[in-house]
PDB file of N, CA and C in Angstrom:
ATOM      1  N   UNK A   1      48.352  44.058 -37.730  1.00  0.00           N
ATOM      2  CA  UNK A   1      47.379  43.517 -36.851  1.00  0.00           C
ATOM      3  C   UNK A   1      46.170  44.418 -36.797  1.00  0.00           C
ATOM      4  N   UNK A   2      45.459  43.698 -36.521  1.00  0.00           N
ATOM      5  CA  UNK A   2      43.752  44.433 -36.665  1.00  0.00           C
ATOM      6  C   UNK A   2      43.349  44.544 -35.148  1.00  0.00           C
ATOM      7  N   UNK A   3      42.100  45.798 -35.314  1.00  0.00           N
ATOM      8  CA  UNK A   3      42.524  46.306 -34.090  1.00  0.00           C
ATOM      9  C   UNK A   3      40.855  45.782 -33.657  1.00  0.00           C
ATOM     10  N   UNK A   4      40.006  45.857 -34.611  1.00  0.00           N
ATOM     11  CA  UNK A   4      38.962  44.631 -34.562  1.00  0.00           C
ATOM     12  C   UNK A   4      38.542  43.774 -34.003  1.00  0.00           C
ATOM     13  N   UNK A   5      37.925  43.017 -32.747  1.00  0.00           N
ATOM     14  CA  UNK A   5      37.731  41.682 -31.879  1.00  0.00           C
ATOM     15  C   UNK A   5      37.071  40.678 -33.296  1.00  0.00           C
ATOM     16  N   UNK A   6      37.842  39.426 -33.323  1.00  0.00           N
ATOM     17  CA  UNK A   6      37.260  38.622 -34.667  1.00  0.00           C
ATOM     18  C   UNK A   6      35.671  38.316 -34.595  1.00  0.00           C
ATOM     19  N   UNK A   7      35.034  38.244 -35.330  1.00  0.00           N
ATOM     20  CA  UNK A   7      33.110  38.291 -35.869  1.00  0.00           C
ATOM     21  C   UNK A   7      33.268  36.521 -35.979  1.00  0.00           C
ATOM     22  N   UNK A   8      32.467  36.132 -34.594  1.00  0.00           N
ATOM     23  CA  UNK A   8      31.740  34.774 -34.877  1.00  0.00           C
ATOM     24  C   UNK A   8      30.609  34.355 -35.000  1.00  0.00           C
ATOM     25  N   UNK A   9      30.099  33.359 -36.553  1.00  0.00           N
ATOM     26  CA  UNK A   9      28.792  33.593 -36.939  1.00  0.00           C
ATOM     27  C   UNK A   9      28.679  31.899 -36.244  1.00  0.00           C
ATOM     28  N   UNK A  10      27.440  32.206 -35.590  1.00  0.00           N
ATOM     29  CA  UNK A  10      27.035  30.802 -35.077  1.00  0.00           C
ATOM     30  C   UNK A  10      25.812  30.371 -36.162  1.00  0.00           C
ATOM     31  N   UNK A  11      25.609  29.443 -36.306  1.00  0.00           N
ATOM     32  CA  UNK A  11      23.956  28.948 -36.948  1.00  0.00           C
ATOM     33  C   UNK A  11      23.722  28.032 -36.123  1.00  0.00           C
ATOM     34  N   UNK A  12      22.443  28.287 -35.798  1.00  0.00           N
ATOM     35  CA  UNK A  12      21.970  27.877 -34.845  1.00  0.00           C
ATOM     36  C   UNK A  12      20.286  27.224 -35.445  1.00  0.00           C
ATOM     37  N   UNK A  13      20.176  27.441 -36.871  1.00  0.00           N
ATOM     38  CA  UNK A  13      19.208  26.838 -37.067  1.00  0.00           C
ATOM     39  C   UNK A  13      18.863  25.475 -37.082  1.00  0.00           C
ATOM     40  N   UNK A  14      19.881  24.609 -37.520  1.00  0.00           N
ATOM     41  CA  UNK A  14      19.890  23.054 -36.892  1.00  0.00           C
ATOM     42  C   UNK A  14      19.701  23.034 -35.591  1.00  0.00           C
ATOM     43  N   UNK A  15      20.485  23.662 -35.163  1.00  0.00           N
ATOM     44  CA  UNK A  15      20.127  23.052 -33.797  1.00  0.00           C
ATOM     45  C   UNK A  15      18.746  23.245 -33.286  1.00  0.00           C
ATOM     46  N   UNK A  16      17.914  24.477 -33.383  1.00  0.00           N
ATOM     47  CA  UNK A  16      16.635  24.636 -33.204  1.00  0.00           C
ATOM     48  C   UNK A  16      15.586  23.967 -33.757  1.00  0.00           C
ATOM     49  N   UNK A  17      15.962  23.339 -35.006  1.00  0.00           N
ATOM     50  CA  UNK A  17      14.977  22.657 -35.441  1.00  0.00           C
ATOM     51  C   UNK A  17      15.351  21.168 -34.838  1.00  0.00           C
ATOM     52  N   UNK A  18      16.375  20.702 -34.355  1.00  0.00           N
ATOM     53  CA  UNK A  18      16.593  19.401 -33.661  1.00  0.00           C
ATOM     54  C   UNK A  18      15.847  19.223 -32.602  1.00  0.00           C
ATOM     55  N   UNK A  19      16.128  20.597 -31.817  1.00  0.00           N
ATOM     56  CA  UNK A  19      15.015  21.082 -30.278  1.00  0.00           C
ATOM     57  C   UNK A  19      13.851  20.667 -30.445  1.00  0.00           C
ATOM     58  N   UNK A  20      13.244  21.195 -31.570  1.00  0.00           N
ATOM     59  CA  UNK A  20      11.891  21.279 -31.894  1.00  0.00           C
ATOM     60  C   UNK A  20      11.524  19.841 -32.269  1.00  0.00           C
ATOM     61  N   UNK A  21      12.159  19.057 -33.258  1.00  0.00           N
ATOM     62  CA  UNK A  21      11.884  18.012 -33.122  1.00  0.00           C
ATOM     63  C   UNK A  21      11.884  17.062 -32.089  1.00  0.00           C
ATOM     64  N   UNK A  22      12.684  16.915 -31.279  1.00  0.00           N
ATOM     65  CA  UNK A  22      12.752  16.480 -29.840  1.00  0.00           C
ATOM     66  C   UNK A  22      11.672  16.967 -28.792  1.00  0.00           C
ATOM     67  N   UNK A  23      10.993  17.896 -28.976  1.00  0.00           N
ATOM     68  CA  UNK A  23      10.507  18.751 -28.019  1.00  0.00           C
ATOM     69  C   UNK A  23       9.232  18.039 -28.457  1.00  0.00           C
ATOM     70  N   UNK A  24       9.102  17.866 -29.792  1.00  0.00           N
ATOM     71  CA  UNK A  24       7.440  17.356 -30.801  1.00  0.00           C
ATOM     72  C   UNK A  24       7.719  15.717 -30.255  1.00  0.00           C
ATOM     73  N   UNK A  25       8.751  15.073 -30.090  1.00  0.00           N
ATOM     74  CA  UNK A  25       8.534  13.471 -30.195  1.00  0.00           C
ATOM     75  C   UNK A  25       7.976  13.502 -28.410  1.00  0.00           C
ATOM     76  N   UNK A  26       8.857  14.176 -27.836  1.00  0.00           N
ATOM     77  CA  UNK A  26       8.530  13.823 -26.415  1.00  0.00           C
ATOM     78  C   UNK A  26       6.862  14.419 -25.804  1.00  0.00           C
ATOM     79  N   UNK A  27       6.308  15.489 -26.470  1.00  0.00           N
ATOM     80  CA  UNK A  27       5.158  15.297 -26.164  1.00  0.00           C
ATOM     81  C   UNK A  27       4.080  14.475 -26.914  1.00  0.00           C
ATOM     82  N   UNK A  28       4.668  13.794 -27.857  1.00  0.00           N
ATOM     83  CA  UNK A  28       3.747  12.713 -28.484  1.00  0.00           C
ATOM     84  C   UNK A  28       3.971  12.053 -27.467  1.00  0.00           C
ATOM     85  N   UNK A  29       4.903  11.551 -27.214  1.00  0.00           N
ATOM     86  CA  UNK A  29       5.369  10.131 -26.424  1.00  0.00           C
ATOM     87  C   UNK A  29       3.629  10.537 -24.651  1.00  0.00           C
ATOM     88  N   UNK A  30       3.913  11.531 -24.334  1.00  0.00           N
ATOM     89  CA  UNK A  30       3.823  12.228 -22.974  1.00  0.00           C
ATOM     90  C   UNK A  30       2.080  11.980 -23.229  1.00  0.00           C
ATOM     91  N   UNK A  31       1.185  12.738 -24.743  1.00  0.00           N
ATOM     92  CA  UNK A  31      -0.089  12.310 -24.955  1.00  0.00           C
ATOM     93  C   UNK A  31      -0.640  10.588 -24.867  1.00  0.00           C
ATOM     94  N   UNK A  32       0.304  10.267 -25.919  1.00  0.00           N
ATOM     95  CA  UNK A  32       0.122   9.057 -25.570  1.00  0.00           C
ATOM     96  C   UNK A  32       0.110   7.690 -24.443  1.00  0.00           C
ATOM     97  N   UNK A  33       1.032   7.987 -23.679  1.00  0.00           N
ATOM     98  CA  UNK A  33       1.211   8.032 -21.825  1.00  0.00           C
ATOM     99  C   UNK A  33      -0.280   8.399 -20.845  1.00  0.00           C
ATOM    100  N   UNK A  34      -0.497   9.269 -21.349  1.00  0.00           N
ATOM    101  CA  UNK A  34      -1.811  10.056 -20.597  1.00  0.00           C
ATOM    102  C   UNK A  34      -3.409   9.072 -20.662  1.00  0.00           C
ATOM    103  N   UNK A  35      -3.142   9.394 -22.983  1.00  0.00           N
ATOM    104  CA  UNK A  35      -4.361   8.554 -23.162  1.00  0.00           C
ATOM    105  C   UNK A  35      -4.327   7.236 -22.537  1.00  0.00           C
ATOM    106  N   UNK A  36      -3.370   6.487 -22.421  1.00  0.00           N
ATOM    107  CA  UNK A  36      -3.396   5.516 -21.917  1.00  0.00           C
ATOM    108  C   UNK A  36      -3.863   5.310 -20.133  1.00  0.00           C
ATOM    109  N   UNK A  37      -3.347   6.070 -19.376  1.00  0.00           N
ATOM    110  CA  UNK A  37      -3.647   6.088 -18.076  1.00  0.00           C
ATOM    111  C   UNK A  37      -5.498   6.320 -18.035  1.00  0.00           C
ATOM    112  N   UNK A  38      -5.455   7.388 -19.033  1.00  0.00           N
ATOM    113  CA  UNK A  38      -7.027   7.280 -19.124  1.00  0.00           C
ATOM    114  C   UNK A  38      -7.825   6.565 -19.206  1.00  0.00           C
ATOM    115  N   UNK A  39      -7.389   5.502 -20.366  1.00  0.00           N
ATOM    116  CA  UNK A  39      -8.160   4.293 -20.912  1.00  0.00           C
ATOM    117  C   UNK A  39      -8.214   3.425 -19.791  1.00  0.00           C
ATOM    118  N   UNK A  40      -6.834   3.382 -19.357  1.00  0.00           N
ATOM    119  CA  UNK A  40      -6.940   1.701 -17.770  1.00  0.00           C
ATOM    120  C   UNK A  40      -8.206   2.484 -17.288  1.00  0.00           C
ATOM    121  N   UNK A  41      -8.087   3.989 -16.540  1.00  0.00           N
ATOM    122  CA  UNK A  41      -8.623   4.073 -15.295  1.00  0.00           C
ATOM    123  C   UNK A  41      -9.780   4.473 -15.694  1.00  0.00           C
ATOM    124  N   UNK A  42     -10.464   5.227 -17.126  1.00  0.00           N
ATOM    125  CA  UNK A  42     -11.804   5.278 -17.008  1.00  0.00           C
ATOM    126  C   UNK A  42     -12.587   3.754 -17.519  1.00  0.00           C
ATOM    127  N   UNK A  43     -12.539   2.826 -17.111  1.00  0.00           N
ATOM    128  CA  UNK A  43     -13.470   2.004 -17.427  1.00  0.00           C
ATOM    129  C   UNK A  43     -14.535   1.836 -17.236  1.00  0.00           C
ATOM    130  N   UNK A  44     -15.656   1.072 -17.873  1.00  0.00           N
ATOM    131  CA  UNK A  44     -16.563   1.086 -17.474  1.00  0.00           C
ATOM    132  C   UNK A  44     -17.248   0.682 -15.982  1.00  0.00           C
ATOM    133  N   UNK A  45     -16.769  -0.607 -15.155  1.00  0.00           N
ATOM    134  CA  UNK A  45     -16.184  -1.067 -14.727  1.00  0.00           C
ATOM    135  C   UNK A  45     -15.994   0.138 -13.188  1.00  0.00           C
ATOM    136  N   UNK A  46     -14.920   0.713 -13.129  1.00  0.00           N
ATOM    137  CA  UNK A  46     -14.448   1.927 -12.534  1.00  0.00           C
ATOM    138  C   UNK A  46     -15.274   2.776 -11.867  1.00  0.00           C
ATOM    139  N   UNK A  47     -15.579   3.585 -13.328  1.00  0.00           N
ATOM    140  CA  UNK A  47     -16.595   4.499 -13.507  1.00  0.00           C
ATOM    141  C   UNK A  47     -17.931   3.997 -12.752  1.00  0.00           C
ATOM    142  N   UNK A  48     -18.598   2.356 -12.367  1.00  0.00           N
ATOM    143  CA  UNK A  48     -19.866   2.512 -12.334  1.00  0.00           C
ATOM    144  C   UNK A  48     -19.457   2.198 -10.611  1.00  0.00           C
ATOM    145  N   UNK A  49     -18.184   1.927 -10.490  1.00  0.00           N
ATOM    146  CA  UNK A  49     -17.656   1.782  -8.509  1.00  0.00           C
ATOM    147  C   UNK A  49     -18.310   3.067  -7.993  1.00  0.00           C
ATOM    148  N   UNK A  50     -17.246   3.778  -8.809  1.00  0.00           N
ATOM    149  CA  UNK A  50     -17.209   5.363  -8.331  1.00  0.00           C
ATOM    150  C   UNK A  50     -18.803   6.279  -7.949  1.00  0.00           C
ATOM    151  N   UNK A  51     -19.539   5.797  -8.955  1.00  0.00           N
ATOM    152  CA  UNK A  51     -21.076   6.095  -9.026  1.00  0.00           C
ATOM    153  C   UNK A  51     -21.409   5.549  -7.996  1.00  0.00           C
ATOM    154  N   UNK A  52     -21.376   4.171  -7.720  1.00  0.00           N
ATOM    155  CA  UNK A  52     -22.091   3.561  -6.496  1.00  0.00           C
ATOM    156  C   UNK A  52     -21.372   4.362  -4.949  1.00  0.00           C
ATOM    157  N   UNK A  53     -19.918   4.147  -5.034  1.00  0.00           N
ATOM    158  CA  UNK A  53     -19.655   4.551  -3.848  1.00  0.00           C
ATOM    159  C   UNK A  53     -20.158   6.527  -3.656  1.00  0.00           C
ATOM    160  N   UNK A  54     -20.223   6.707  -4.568  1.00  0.00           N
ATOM    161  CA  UNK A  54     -20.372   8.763  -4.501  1.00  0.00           C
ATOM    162  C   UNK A  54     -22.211   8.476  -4.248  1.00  0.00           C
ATOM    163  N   UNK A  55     -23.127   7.576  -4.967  1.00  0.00           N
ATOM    164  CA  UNK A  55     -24.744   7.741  -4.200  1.00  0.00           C
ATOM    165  C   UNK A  55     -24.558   7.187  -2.734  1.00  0.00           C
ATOM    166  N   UNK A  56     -23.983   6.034  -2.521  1.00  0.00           N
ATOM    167  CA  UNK A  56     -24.281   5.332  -1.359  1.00  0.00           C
ATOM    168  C   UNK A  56     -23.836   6.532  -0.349  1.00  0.00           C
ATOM    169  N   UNK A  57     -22.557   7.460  -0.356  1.00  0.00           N
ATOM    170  CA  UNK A  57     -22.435   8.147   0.124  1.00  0.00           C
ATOM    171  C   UNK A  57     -22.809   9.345   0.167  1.00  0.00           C
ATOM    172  N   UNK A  58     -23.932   9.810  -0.131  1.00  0.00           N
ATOM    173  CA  UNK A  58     -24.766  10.947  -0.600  1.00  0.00           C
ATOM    174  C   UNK A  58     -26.039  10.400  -0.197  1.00  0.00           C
ATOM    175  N   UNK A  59     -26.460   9.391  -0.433  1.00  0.00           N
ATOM    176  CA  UNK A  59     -27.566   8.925   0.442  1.00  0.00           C
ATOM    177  C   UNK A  59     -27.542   8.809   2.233  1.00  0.00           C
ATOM    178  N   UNK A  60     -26.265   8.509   2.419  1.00  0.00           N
ATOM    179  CA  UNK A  60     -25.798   8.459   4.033  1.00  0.00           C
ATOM    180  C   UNK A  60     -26.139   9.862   4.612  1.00  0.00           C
ATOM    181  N   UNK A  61     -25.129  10.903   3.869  1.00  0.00           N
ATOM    182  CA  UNK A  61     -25.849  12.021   4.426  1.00  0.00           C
ATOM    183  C   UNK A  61     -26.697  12.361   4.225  1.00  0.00           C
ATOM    184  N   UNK A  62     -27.626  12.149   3.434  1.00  0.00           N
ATOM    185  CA  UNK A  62     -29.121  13.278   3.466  1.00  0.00           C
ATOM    186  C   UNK A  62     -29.863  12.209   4.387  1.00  0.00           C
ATOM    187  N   UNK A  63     -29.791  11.289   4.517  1.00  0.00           N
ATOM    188  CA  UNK A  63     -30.485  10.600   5.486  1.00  0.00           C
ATOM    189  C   UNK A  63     -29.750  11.239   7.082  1.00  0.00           C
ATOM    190  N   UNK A  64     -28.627  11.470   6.755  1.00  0.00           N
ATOM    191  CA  UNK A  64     -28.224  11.592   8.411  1.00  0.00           C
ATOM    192  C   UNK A  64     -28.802  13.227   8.163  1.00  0.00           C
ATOM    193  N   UNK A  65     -28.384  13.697   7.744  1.00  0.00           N
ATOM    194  CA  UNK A  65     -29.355  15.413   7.658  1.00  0.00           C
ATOM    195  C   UNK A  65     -30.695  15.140   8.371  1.00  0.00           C
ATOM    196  N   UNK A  66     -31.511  14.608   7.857  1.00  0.00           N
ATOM    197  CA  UNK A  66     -32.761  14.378   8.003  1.00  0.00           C
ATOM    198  C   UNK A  66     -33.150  13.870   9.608  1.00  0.00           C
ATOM    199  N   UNK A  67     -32.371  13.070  10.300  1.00  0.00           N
ATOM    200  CA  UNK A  67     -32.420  12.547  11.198  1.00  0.00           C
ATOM    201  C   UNK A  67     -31.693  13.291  12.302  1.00  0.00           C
ATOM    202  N   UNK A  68     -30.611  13.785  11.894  1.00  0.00           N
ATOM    203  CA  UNK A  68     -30.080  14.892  12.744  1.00  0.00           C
ATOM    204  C   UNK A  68     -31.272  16.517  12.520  1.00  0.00           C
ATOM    205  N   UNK A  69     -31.875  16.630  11.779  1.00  0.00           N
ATOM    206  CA  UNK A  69     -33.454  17.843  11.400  1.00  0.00           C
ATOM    207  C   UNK A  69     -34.065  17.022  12.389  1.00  0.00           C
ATOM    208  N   UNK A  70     -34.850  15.990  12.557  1.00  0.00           N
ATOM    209  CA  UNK A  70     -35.745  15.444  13.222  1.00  0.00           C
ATOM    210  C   UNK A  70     -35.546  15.839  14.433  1.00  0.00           C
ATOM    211  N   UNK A  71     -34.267  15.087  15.403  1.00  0.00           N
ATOM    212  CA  UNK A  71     -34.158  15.198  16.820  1.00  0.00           C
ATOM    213  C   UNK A  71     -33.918  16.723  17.182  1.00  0.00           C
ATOM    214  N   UNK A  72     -33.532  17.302  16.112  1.00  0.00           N
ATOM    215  CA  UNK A  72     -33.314  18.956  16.922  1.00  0.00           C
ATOM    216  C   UNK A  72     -34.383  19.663  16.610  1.00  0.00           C
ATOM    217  N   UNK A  73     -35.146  19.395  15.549  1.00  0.00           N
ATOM    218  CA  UNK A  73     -35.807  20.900  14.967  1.00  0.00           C
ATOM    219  C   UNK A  73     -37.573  20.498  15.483  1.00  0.00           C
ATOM    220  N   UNK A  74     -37.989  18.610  15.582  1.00  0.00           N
ATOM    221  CA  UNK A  74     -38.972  18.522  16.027  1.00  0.00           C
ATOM    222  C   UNK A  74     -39.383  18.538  16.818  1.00  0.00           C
ATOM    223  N   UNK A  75     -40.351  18.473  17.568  1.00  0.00           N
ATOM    224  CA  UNK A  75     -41.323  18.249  19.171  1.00  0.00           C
ATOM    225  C   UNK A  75     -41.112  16.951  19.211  1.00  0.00           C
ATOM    226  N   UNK A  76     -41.318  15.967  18.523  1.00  0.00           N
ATOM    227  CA  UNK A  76     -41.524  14.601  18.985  1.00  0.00           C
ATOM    228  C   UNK A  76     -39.936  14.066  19.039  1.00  0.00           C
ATOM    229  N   UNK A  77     -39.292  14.468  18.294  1.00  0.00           N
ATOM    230  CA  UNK A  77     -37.792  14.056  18.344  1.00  0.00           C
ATOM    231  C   UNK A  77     -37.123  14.614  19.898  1.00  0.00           C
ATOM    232  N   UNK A  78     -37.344  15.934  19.903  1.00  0.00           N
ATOM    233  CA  UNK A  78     -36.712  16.331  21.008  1.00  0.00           C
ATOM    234  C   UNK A  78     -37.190  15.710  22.565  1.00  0.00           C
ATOM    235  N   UNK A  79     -38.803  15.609  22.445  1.00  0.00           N
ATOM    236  CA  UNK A  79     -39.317  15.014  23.637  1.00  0.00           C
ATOM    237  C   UNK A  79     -38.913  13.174  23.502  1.00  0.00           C
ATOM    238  N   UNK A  80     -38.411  12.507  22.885  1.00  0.00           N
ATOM    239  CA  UNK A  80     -38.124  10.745  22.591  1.00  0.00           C
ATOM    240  C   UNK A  80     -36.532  11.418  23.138  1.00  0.00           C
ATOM    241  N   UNK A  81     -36.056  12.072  22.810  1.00  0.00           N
ATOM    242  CA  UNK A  81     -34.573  12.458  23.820  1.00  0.00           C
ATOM    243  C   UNK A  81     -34.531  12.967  24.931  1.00  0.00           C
ATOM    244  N   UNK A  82     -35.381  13.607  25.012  1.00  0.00           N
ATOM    245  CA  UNK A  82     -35.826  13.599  26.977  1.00  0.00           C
ATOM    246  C   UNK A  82     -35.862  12.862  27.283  1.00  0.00           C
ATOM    247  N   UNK A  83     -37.131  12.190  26.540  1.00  0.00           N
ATOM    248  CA  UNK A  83     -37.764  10.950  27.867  1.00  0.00           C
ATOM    249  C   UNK A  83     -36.147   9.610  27.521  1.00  0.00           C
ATOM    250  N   UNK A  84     -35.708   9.580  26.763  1.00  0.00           N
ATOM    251  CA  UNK A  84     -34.617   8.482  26.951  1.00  0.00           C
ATOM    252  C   UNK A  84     -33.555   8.496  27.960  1.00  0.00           C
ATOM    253  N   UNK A  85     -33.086  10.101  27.911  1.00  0.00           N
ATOM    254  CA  UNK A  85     -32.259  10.695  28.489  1.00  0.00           C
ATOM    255  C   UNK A  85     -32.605  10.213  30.553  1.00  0.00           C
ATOM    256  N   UNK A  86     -34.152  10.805  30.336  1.00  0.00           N
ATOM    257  CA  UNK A  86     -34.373  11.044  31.653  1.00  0.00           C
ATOM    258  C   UNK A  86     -34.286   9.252  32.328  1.00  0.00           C
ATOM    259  N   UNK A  87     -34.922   8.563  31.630  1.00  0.00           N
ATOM    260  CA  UNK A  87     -34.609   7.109  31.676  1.00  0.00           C
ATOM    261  C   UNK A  87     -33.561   6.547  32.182  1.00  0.00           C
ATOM    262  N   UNK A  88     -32.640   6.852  31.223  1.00  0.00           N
ATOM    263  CA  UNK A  88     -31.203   6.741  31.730  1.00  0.00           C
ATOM    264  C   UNK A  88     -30.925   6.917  32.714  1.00  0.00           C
ATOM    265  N   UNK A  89     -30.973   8.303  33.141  1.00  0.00           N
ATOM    266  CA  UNK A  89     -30.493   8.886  34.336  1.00  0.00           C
ATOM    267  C   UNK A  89     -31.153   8.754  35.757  1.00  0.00           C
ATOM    268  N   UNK A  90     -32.314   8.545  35.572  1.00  0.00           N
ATOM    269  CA  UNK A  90     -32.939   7.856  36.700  1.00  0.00           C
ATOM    270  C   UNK A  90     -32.542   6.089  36.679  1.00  0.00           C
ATOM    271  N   UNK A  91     -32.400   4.926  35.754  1.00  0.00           N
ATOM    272  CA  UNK A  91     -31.783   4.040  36.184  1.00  0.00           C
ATOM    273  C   UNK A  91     -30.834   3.822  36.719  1.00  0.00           C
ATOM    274  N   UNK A  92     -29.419   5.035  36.075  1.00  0.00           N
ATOM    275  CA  UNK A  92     -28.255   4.760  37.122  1.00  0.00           C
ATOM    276  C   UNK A  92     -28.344   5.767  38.076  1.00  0.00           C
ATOM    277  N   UNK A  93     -28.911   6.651  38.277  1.00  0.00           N
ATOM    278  CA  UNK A  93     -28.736   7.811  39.630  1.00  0.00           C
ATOM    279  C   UNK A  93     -30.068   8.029  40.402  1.00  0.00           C
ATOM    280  N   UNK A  94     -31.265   6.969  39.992  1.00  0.00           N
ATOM    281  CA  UNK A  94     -32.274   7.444  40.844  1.00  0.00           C
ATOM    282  C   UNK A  94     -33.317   8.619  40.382  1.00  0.00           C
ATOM    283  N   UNK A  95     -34.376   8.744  41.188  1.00  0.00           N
ATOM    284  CA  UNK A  95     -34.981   9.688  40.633  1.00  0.00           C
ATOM    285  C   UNK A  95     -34.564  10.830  41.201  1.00  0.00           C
ATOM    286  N   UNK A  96     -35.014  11.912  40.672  1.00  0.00           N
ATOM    287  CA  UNK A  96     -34.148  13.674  41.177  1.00  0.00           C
ATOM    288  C   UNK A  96     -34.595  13.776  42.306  1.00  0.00           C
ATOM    289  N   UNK A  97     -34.598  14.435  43.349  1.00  0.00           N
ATOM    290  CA  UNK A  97     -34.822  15.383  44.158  1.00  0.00           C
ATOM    291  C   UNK A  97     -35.887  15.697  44.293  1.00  0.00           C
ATOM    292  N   UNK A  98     -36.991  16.117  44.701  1.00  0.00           N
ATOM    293  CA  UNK A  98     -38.396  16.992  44.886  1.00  0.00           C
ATOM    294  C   UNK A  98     -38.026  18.310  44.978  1.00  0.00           C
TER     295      UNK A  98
END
């Protein structure tokens, strides 16, 4: 009897190249999946929604910028919010005090 633990040769090169082939089909499969999601969703179509809704909403704010600049930063804005204000407040509470 041998005093030796017995020598096991594995090959393992099939199997790695099976991996590899498997590993190559499934990211074809995975590109092709993608390009496709791409193609539905960039359409032309899509693409010109997205444009309209991203100006219309980019126009909202710089207009509200502008209008929110006006009433705080001008004389005439700030005095048209007085005098509305004071309006107000004298219709439901009267005029102030002396």
């Amino acid at each position: 009897m041998s005093s030796h633990p017995p020598i096991i040769t594995l090959e393992v090169r099939q199997m790695k190249h099976t991996v590899s082939a498997m590993l190559a089909e499934h990211t074809a499969m995975l590109d092709a999946e993608v390009q496709r999601a791409l193609d539905e969703a960039l359409t032309p179509e899509r693409i010109s929604a997205v444009v309209r809704s991203t100006v219309n909403a980019c126009v909202t704010e710089a207009v509200s910028e502008e209008i929110r600049s006006f009433f705080k930063q001008s004389r005439k804005g700030r005095v048209a919010i007085r005098e509305a204000v004071q309006e107000y407040m004298e219709q439901h509470f009267g005029d102030p005090a002396p």
